[in-house]
C-alpha atoms as a PDB file:
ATOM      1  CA  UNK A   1       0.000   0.000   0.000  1.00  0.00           C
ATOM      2  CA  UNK A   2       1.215   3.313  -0.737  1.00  0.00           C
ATOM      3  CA  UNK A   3       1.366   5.941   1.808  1.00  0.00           C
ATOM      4  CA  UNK A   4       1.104   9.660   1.876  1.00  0.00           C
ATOM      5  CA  UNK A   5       4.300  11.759   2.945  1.00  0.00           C
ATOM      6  CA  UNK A   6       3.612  12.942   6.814  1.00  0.00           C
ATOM      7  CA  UNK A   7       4.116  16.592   6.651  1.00  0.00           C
ATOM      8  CA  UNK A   8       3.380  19.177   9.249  1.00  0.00           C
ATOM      9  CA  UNK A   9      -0.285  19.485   8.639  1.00  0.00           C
ATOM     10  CA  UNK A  10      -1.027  16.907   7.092  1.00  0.00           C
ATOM     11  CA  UNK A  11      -1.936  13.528   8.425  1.00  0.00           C
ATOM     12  CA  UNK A  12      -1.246  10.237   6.668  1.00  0.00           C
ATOM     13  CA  UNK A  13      -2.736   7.605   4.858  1.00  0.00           C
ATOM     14  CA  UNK A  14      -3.290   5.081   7.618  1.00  0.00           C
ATOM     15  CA  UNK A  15      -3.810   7.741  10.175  1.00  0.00           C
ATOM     16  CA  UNK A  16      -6.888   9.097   7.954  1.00  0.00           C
ATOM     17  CA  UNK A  17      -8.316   5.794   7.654  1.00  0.00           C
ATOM     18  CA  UNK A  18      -7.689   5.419  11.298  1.00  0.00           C
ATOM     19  CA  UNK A  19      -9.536   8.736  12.279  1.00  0.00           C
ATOM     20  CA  UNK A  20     -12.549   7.397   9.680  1.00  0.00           C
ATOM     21  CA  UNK A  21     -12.807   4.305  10.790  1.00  0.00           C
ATOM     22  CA  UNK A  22     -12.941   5.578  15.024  1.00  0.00           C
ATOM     23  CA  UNK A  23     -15.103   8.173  14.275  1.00  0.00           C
ATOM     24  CA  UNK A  24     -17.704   6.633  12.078  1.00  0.00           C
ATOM     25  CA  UNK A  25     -17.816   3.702  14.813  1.00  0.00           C
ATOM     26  CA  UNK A  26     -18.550   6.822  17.074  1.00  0.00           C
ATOM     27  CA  UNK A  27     -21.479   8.232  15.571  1.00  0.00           C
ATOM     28  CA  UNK A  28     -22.779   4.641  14.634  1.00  0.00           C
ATOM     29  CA  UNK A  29     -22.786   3.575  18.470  1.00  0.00           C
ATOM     30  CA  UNK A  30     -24.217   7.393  18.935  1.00  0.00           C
ATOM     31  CA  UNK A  31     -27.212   6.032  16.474  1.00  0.00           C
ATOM     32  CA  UNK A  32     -27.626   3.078  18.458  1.00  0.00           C
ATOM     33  CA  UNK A  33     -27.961   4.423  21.823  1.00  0.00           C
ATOM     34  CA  UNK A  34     -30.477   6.683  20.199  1.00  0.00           C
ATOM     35  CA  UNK A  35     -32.385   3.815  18.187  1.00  0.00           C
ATOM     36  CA  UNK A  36     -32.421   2.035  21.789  1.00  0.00           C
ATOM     37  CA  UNK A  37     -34.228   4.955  23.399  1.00  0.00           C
ATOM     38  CA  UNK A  38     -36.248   5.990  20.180  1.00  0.00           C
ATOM     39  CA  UNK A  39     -34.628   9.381  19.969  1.00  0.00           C
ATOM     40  CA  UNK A  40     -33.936  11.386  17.176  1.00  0.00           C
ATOM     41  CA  UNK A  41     -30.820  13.581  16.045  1.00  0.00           C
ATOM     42  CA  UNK A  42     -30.810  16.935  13.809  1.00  0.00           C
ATOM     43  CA  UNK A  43     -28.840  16.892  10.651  1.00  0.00           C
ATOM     44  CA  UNK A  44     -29.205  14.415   7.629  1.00  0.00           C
ATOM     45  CA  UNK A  45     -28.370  11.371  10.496  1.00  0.00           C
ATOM     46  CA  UNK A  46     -31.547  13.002  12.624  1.00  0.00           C
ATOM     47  CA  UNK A  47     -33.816  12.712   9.443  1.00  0.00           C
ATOM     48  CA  UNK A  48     -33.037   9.727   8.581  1.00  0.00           C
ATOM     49  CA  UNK A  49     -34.033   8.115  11.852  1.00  0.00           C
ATOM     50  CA  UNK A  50     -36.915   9.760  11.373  1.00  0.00           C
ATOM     51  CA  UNK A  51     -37.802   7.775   8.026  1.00  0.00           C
ATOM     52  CA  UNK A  52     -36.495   4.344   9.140  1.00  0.00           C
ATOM     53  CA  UNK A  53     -38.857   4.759  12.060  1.00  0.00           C
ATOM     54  CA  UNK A  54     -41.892   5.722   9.775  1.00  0.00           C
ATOM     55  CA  UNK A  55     -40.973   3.675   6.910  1.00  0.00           C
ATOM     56  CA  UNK A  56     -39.298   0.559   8.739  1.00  0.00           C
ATOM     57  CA  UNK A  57     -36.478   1.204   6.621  1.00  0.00           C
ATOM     58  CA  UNK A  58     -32.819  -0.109   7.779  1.00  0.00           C
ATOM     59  CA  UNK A  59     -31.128   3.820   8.830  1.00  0.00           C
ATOM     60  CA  UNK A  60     -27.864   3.154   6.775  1.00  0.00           C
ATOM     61  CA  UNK A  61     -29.720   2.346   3.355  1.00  0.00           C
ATOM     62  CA  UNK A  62     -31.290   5.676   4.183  1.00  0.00           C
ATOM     63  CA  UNK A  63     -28.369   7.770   5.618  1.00  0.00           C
ATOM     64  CA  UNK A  64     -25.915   7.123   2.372  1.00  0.00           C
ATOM     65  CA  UNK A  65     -29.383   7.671   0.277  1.00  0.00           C
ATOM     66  CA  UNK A  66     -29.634  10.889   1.516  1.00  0.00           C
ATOM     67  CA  UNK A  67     -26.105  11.766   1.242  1.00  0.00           C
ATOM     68  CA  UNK A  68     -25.622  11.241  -2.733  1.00  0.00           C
ATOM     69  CA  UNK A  69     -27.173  14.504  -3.766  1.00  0.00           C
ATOM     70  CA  UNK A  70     -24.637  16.325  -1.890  1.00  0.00           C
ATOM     71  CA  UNK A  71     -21.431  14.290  -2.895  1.00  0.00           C
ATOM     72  CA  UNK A  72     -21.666  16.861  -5.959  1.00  0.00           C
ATOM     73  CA  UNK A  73     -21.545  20.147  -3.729  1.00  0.00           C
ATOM     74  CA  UNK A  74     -18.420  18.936  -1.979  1.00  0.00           C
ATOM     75  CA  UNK A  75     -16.872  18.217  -4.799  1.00  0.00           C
ATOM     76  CA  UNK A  76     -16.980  21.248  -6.464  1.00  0.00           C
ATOM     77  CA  UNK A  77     -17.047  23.687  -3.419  1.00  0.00           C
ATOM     78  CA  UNK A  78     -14.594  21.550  -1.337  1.00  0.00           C
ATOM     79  CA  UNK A  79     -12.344  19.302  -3.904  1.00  0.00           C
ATOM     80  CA  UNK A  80     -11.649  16.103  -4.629  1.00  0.00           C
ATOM     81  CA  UNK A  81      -9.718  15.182  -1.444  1.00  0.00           C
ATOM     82  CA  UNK A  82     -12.539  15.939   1.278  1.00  0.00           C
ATOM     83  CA  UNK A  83     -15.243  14.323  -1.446  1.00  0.00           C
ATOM     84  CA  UNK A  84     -13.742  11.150  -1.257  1.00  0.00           C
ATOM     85  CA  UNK A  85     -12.864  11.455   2.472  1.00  0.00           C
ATOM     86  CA  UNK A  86     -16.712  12.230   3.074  1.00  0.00           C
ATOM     87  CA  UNK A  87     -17.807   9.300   1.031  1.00  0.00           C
ATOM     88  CA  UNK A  88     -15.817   6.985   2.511  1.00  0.00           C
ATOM     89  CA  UNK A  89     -17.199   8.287   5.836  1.00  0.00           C
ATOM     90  CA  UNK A  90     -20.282   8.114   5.256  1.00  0.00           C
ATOM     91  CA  UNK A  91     -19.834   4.483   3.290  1.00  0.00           C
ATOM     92  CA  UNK A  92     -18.079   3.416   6.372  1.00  0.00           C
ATOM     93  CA  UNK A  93     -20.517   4.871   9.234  1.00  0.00           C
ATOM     94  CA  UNK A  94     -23.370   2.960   7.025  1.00  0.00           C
ATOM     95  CA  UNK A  95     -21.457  -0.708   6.948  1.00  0.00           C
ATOM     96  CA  UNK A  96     -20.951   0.154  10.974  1.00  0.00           C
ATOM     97  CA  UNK A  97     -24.882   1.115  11.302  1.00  0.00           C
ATOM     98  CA  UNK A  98     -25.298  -3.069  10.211  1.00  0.00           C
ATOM     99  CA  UNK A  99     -22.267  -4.674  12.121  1.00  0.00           C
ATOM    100  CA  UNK A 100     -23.918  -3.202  15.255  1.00  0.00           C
ATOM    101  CA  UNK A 101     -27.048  -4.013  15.968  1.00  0.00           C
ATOM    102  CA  UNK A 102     -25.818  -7.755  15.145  1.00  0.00           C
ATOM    103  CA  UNK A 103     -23.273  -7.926  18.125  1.00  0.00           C
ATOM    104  CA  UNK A 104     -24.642  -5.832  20.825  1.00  0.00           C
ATOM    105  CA  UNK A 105     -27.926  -4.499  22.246  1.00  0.00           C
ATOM    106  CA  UNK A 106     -29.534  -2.675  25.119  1.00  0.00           C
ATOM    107  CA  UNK A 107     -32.005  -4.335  27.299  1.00  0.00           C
ATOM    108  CA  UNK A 108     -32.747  -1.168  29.498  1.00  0.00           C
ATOM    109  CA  UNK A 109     -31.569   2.261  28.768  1.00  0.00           C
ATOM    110  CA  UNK A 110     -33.365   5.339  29.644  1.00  0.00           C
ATOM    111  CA  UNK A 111     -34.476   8.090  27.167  1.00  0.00           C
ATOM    112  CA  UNK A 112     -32.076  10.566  29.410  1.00  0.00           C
ATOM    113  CA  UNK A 113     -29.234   7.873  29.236  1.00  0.00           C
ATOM    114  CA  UNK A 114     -29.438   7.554  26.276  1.00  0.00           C
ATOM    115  CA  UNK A 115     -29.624  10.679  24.806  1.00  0.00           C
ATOM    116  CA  UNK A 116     -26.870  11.871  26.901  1.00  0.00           C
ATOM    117  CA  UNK A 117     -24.828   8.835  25.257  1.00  0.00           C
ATOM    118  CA  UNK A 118     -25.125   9.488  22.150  1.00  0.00           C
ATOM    119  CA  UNK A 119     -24.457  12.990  22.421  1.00  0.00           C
ATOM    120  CA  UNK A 120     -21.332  12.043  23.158  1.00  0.00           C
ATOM    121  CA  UNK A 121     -20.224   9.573  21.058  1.00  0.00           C
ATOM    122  CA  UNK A 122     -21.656  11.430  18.316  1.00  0.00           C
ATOM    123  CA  UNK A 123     -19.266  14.232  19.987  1.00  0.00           C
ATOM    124  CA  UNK A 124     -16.286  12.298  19.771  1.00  0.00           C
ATOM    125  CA  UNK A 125     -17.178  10.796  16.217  1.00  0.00           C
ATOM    126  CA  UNK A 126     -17.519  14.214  14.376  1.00  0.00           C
ATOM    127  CA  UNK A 127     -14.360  15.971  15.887  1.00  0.00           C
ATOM    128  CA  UNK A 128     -12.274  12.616  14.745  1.00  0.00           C
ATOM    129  CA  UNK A 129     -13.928  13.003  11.318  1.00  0.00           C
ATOM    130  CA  UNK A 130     -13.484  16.821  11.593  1.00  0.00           C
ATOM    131  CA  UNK A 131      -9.696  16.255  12.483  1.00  0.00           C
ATOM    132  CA  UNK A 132      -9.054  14.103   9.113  1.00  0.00           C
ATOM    133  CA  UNK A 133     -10.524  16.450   6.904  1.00  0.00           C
ATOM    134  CA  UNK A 134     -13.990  14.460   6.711  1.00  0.00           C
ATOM    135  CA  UNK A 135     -17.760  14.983   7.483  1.00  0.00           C
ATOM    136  CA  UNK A 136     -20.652  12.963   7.430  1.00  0.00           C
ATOM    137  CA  UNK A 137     -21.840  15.140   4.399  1.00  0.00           C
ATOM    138  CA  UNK A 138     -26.049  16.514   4.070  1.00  0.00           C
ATOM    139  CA  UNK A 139     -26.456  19.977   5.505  1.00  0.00           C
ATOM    140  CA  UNK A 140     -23.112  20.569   6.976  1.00  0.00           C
ATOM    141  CA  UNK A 141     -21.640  20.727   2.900  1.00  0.00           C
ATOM    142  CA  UNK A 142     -24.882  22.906   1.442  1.00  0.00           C
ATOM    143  CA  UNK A 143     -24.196  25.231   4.987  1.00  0.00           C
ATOM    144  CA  UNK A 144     -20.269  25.533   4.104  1.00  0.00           C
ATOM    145  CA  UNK A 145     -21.281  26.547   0.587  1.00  0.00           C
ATOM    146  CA  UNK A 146     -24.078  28.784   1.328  1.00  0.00           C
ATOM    147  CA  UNK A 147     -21.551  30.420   3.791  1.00  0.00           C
ATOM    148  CA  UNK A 148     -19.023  30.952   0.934  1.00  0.00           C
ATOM    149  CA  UNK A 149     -21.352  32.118  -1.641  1.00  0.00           C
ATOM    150  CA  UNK A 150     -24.073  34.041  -0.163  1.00  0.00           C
ATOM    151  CA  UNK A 151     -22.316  35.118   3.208  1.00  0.00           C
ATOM    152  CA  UNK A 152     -25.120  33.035   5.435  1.00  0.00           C
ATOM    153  CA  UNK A 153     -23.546  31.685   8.605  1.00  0.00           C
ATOM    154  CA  UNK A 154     -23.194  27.914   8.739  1.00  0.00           C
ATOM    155  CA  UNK A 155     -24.607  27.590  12.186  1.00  0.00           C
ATOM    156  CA  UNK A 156     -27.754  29.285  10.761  1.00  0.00           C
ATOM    157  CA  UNK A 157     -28.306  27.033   7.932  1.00  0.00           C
ATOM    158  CA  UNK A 158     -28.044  23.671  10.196  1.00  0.00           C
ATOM    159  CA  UNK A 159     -30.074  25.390  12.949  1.00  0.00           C
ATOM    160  CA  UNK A 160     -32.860  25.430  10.978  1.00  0.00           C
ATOM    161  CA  UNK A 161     -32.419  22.306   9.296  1.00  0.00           C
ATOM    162  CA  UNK A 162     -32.350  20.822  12.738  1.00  0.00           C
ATOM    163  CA  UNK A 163     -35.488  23.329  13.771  1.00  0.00           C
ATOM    164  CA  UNK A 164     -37.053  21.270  10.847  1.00  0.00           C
ATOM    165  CA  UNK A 165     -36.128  17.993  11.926  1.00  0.00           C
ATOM    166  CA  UNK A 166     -37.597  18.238  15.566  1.00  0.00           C
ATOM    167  CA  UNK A 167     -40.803  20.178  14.711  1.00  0.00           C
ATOM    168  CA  UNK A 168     -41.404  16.691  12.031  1.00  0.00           C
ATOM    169  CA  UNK A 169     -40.338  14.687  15.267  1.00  0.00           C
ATOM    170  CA  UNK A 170     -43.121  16.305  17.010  1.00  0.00           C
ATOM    171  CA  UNK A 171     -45.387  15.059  14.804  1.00  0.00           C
ATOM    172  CA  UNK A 172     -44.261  11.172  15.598  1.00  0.00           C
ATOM    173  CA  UNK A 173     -42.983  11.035  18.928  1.00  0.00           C
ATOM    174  CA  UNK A 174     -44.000  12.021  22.344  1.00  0.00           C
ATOM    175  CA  UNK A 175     -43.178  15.557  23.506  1.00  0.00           C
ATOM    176  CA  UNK A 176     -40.480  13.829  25.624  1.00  0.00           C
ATOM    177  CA  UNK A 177     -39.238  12.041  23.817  1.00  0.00           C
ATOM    178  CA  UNK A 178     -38.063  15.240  21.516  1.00  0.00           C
ATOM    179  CA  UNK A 179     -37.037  16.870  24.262  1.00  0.00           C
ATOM    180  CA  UNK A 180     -34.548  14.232  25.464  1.00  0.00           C
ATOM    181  CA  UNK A 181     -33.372  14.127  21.933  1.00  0.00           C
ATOM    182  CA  UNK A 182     -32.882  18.131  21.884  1.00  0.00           C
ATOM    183  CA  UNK A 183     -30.594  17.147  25.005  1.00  0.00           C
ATOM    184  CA  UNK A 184     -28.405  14.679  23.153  1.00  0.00           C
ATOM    185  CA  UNK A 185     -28.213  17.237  20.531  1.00  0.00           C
ATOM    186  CA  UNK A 186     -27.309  19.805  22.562  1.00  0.00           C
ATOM    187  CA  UNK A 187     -24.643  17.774  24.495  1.00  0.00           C
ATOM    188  CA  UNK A 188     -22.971  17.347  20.540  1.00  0.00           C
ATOM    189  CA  UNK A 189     -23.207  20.720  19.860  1.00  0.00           C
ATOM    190  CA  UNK A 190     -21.345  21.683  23.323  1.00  0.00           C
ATOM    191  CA  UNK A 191     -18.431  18.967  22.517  1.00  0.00           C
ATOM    192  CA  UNK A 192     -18.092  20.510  19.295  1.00  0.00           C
ATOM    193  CA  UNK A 193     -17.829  24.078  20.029  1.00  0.00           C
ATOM    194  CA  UNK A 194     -15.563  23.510  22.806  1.00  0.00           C
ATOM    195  CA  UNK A 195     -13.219  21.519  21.357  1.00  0.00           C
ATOM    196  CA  UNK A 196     -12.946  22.351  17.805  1.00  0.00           C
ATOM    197  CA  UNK A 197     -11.105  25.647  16.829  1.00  0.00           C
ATOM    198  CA  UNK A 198      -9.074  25.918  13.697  1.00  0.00           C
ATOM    199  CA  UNK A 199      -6.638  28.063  16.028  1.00  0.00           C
ATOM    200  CA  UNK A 200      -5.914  25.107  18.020  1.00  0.00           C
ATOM    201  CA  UNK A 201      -5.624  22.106  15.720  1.00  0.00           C
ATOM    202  CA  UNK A 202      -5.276  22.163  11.731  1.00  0.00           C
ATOM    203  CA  UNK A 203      -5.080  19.065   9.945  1.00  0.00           C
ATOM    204  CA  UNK A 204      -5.269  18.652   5.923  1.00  0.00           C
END
């Protein structure tokens, strides 16, 4: 196998695959806890428990599903390099989402638990993807581009994404039940903001 040169800022070959593989098993144990408690996320991930609950639909056929249309923003907005990173990630997370469920389950796990669980893991899983130069793709690409082209802050465009995605869950789920998913969410969000800054950690 051929490996990438190491250089200051950039990580290599087997440490990216690493980082992809760790942090997709992240968010995919972050989708279990939340499939035990029957929570929901925001983001592409969040809607797509939303329609393997109504639909009966296995979540990774969905997830990647979902993900296609916005292979072609990356591409052209980000490059080839994160494209393929975010495709493999999201491949990856979606191969994890079936390995799961088949060697481990929860028996009793409360809504709170759980949502604080996978608020965490989900946490840890996006700033390992984050670190390699990956993503798990949907909103987070079109909210990067419309940041670039039309000056709209990222944070906006997934907050109301996410705004969508709970007012939906609303609709099919106890009130709760969305709040203790609004928890788990926020519990991401917090991990995220605190410990990813550009100014502290750079990687390529």
């Amino acid at each position: 196998m051929l490996l990438e040169t190491p250089t200051a800022d950039r990580h290599s070959l087997n440490e990216d695959i690493q980082g992809i593989l760790v942090g997709t098993l992240f968010m995919a144990l972050s989708v279990q806890f939340l499939q035990a408690s029957q929570l929901i996320t925001g983001q592409i991930a969040g809607l797509s428990l939303l329609v393997s609950y109504w639909g009966d639909w296995t979540f990774g056929i969905v997830f990647f599903l979902f993900n296609i249309p916005f292979y072609l923003v990356a591409f052209l907005r980000m490059g080839a390099r994160f494209t393929i990173k975010t495709f493999a990630a999201v491949g990856t997370m979606s191969i994890w989402t079936f390995v799961l469920p088949q060697v481990m389950g929860f028996s009793n796990l409360h809504p709170l638990a759980g949502a604080g669980l996978a608020g965490i893991t989900a946490g840890a899983g996006l700033l390992a993807l984050f670190r390699h130069g990956a993503t798990l793709g949907g909103v987070g690409i079109i909210a990067l581009w419309l940041q670039d082209t039309k000056g709209i802050k990222a944070g906006w465009t997934q907050l109301s994404f996410d705004l969508c995605v709970f007012l939906l869950a609303i609709m099919l789920f106890e009130p709760q039940l969305v709040f203790f998913s609004l928890v788990g969410a926020v519990v991401t969000n917090v991990m995220i903001l605190t410990n990813h800054r550009r100014d502290r950690y750079i990687a390529r």
